[in-house]
N, C-alpha and C. Protein backbone atom coordinates (compact mmCIF):
# COMPACT_ATOMS: atom_id res chain seq x y z
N UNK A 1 -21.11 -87.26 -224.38
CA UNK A 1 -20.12 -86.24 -224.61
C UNK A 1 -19.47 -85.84 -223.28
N UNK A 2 -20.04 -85.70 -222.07
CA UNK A 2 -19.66 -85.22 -221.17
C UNK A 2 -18.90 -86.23 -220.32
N UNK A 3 -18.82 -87.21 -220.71
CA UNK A 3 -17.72 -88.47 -220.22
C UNK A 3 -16.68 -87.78 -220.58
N UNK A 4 -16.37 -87.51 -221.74
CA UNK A 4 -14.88 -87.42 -222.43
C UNK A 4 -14.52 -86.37 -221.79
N UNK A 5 -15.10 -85.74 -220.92
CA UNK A 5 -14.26 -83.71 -220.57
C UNK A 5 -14.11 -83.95 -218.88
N UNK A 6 -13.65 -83.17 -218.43
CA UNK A 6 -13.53 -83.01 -216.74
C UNK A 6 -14.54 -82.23 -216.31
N UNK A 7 -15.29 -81.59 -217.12
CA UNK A 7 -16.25 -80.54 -216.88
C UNK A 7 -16.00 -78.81 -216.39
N UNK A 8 -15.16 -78.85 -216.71
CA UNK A 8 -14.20 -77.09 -216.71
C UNK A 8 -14.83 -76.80 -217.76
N UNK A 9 -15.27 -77.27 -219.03
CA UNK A 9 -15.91 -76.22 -220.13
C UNK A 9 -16.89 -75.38 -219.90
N UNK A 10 -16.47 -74.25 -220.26
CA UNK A 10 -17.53 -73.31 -220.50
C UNK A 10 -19.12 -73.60 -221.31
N UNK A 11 -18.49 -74.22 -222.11
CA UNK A 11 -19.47 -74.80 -223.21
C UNK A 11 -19.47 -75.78 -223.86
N UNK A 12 -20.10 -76.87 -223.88
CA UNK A 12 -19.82 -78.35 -225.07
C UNK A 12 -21.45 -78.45 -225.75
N UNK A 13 -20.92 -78.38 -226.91
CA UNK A 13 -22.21 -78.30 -228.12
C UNK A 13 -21.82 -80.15 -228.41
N UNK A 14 -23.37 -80.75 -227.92
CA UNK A 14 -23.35 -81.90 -228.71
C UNK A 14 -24.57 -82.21 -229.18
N UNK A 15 -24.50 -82.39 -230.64
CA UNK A 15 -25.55 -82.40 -231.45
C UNK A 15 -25.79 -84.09 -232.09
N UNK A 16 -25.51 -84.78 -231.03
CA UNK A 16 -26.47 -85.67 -231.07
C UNK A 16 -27.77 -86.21 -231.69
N UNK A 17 -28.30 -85.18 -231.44
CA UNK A 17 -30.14 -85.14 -231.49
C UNK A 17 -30.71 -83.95 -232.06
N UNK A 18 -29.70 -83.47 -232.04
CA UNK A 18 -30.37 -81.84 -232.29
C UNK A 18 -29.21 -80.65 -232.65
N UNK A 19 -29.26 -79.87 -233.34
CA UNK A 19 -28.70 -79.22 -234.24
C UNK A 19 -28.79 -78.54 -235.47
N UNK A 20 -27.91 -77.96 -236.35
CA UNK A 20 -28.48 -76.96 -237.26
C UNK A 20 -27.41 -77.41 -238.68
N UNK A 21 -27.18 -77.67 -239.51
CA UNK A 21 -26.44 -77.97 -240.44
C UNK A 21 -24.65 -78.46 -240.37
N UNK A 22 -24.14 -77.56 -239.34
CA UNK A 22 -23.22 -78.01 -238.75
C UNK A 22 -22.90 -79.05 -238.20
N UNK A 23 -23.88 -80.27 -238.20
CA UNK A 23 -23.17 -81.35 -237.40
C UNK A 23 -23.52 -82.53 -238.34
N UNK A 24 -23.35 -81.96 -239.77
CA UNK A 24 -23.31 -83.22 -241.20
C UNK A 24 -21.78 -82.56 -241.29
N UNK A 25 -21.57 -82.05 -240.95
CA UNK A 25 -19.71 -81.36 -241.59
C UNK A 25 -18.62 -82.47 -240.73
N UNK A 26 -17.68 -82.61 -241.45
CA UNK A 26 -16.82 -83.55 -241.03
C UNK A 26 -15.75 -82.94 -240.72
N UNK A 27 -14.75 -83.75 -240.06
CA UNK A 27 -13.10 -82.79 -239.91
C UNK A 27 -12.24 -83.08 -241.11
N UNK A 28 -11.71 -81.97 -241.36
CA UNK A 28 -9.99 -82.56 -241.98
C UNK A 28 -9.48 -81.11 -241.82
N UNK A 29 -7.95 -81.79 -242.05
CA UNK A 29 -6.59 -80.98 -241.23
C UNK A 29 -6.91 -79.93 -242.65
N UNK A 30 -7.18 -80.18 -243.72
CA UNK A 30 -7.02 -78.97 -244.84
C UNK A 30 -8.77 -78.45 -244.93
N UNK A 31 -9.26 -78.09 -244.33
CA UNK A 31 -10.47 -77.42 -244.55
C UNK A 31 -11.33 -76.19 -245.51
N UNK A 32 -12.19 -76.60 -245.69
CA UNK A 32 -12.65 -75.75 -246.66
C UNK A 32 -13.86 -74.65 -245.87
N UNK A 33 -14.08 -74.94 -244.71
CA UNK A 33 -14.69 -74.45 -243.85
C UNK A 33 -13.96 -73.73 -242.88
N UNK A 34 -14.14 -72.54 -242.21
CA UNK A 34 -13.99 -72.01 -240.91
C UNK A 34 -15.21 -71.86 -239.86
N UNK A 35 -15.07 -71.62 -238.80
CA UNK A 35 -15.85 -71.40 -237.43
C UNK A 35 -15.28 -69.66 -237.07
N UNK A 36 -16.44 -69.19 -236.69
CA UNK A 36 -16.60 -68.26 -236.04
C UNK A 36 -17.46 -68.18 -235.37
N UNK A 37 -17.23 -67.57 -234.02
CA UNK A 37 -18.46 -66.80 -233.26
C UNK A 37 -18.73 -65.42 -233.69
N UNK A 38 -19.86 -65.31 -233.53
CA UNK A 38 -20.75 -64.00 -233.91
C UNK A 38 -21.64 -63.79 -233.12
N UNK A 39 -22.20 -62.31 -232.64
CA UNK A 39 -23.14 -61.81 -231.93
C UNK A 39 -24.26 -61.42 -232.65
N UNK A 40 -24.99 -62.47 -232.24
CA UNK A 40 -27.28 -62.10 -232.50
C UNK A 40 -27.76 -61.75 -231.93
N UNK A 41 -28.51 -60.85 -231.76
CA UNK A 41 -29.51 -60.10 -230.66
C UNK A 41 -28.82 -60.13 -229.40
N UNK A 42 -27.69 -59.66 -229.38
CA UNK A 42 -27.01 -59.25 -228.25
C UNK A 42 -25.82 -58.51 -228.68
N UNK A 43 -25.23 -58.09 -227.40
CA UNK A 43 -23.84 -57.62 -227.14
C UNK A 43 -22.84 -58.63 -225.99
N UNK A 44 -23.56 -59.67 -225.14
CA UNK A 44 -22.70 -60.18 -224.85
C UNK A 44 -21.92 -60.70 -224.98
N UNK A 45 -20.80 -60.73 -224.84
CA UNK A 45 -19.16 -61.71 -225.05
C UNK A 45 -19.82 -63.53 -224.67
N UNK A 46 -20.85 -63.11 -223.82
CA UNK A 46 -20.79 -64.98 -223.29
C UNK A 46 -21.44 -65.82 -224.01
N UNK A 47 -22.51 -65.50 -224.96
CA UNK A 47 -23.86 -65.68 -225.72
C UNK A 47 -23.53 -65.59 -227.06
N UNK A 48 -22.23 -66.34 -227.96
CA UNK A 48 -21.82 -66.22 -228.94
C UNK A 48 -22.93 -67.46 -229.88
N UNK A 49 -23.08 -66.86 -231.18
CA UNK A 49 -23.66 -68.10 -231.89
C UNK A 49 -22.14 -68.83 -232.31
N UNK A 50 -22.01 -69.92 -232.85
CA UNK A 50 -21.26 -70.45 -233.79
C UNK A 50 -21.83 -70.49 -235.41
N UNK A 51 -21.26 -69.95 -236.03
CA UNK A 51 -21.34 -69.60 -237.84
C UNK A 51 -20.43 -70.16 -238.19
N UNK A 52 -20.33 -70.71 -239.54
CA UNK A 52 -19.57 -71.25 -240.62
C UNK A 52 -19.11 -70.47 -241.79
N UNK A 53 -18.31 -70.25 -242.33
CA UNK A 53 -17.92 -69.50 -243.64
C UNK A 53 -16.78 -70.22 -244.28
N UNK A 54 -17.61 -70.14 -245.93
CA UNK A 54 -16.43 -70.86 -246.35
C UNK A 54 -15.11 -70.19 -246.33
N UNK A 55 -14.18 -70.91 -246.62
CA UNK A 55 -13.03 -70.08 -246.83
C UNK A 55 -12.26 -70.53 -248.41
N UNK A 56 -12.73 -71.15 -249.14
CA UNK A 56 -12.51 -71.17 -250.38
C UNK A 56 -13.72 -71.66 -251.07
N UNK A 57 -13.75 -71.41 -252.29
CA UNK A 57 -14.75 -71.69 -253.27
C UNK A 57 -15.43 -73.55 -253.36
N UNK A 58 -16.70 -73.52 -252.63
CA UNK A 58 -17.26 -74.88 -252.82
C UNK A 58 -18.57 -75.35 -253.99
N UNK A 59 -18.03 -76.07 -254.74
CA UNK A 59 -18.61 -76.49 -255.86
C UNK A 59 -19.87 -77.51 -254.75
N UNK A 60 -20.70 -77.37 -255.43
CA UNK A 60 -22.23 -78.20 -255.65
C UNK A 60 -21.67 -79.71 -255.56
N UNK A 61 -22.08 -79.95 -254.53
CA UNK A 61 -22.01 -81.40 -254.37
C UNK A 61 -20.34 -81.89 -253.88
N UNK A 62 -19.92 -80.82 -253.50
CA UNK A 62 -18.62 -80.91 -252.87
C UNK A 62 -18.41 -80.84 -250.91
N UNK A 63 -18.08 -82.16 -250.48
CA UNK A 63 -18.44 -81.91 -249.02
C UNK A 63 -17.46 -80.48 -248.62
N UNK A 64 -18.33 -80.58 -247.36
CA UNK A 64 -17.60 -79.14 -246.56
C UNK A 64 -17.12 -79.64 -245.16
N UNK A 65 -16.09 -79.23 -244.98
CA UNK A 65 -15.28 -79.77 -243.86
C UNK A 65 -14.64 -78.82 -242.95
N UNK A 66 -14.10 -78.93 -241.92
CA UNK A 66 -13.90 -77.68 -240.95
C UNK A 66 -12.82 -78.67 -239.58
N UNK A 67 -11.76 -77.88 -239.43
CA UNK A 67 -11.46 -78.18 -238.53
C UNK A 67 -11.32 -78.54 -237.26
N UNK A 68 -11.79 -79.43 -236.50
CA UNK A 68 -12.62 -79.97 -235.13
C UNK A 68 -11.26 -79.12 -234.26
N UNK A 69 -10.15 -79.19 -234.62
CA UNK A 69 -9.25 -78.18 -233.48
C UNK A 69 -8.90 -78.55 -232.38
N UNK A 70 -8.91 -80.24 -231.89
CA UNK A 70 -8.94 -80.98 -230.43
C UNK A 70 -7.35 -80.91 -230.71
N UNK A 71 -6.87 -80.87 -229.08
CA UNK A 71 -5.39 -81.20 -229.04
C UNK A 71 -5.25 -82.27 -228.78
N UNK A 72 -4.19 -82.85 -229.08
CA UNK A 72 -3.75 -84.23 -229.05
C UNK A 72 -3.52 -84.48 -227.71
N UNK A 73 -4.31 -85.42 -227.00
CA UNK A 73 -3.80 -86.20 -225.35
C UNK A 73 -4.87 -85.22 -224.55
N UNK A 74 -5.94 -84.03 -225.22
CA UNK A 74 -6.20 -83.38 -224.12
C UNK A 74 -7.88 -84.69 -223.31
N UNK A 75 -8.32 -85.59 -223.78
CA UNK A 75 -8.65 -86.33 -222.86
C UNK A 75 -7.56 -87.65 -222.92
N UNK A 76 -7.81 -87.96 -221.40
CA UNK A 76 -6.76 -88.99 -221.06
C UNK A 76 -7.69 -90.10 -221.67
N UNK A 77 -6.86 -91.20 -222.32
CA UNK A 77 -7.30 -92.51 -222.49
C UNK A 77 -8.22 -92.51 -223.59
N UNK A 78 -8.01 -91.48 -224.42
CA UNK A 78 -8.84 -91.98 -225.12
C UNK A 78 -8.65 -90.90 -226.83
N UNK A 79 -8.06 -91.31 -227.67
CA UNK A 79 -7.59 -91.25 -228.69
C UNK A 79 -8.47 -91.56 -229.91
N UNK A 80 -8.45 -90.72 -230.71
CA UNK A 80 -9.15 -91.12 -232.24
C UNK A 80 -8.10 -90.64 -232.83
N UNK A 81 -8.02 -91.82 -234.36
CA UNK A 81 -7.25 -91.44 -235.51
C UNK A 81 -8.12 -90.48 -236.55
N UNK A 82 -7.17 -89.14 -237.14
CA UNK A 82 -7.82 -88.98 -238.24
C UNK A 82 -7.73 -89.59 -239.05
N UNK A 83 -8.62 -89.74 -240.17
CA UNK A 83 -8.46 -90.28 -241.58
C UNK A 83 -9.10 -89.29 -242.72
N UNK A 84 -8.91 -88.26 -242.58
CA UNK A 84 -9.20 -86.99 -243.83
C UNK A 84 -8.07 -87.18 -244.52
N UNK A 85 -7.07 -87.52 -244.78
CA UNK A 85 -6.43 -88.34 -245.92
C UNK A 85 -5.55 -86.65 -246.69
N UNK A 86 -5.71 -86.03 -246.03
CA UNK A 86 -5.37 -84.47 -246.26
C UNK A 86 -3.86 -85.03 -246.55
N UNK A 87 -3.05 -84.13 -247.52
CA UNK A 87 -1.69 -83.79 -247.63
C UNK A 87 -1.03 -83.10 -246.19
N UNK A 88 -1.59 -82.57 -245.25
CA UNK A 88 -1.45 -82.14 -244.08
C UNK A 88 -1.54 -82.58 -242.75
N UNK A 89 -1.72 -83.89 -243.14
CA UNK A 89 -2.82 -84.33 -242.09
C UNK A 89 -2.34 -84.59 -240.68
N UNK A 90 -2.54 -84.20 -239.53
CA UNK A 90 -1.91 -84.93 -238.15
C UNK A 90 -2.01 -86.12 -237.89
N UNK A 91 -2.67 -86.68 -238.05
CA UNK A 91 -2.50 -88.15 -238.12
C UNK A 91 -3.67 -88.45 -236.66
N UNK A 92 -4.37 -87.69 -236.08
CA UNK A 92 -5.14 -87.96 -234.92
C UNK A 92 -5.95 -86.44 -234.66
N UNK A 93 -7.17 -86.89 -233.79
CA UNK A 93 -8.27 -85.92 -233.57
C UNK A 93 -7.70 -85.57 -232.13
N UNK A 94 -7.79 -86.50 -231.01
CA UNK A 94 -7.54 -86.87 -229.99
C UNK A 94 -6.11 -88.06 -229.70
């Protein structure tokens, strides 16, 4: 993961190996998922968890998807197509 960035992030979650339900969720441009940060046993601004909430009604056995939110070109050289097949779709992750 840390190939792909310049290392200015504050934070890069890669769940690789390790993780919490969030990293079976896939992208698409029309999502049925949102991201939020939220504060647990704290008050700091820096120490945010990441939470999920749906944002529309998900039937049983219906995947859940969430917007990955990368801008287009922000690593050099190196590009992925989306394929969430969305009516919306940008046409790329990266």
């Amino acid at each position: 993961m840390a190939k792909y960035f310049d290392g200015d992030d504050l934070f890069i979650i890669d769940a690789k190996t390790k993780g919490n339900i969030g990293r079976f969720m896939n992208h698409s441009c029309n999502p049925n998922v949102m991201v939020q940060h939220v504060l647990v046993d704290t008050h700091d601004l820096r120490l945010p968890w990441v939470a999920f909430f749906t944002k529309t009604r998900v039937m049983a056995g219906e995947e859940m998807c969430w917007d990955y939110n990368y801008e287009v070109g922000m690593v050099k050289g190196r590009r992925i197509d989306c394929k969430c097949h969305a009516p919306n779709c940008r046409g790329r992750l990266l």
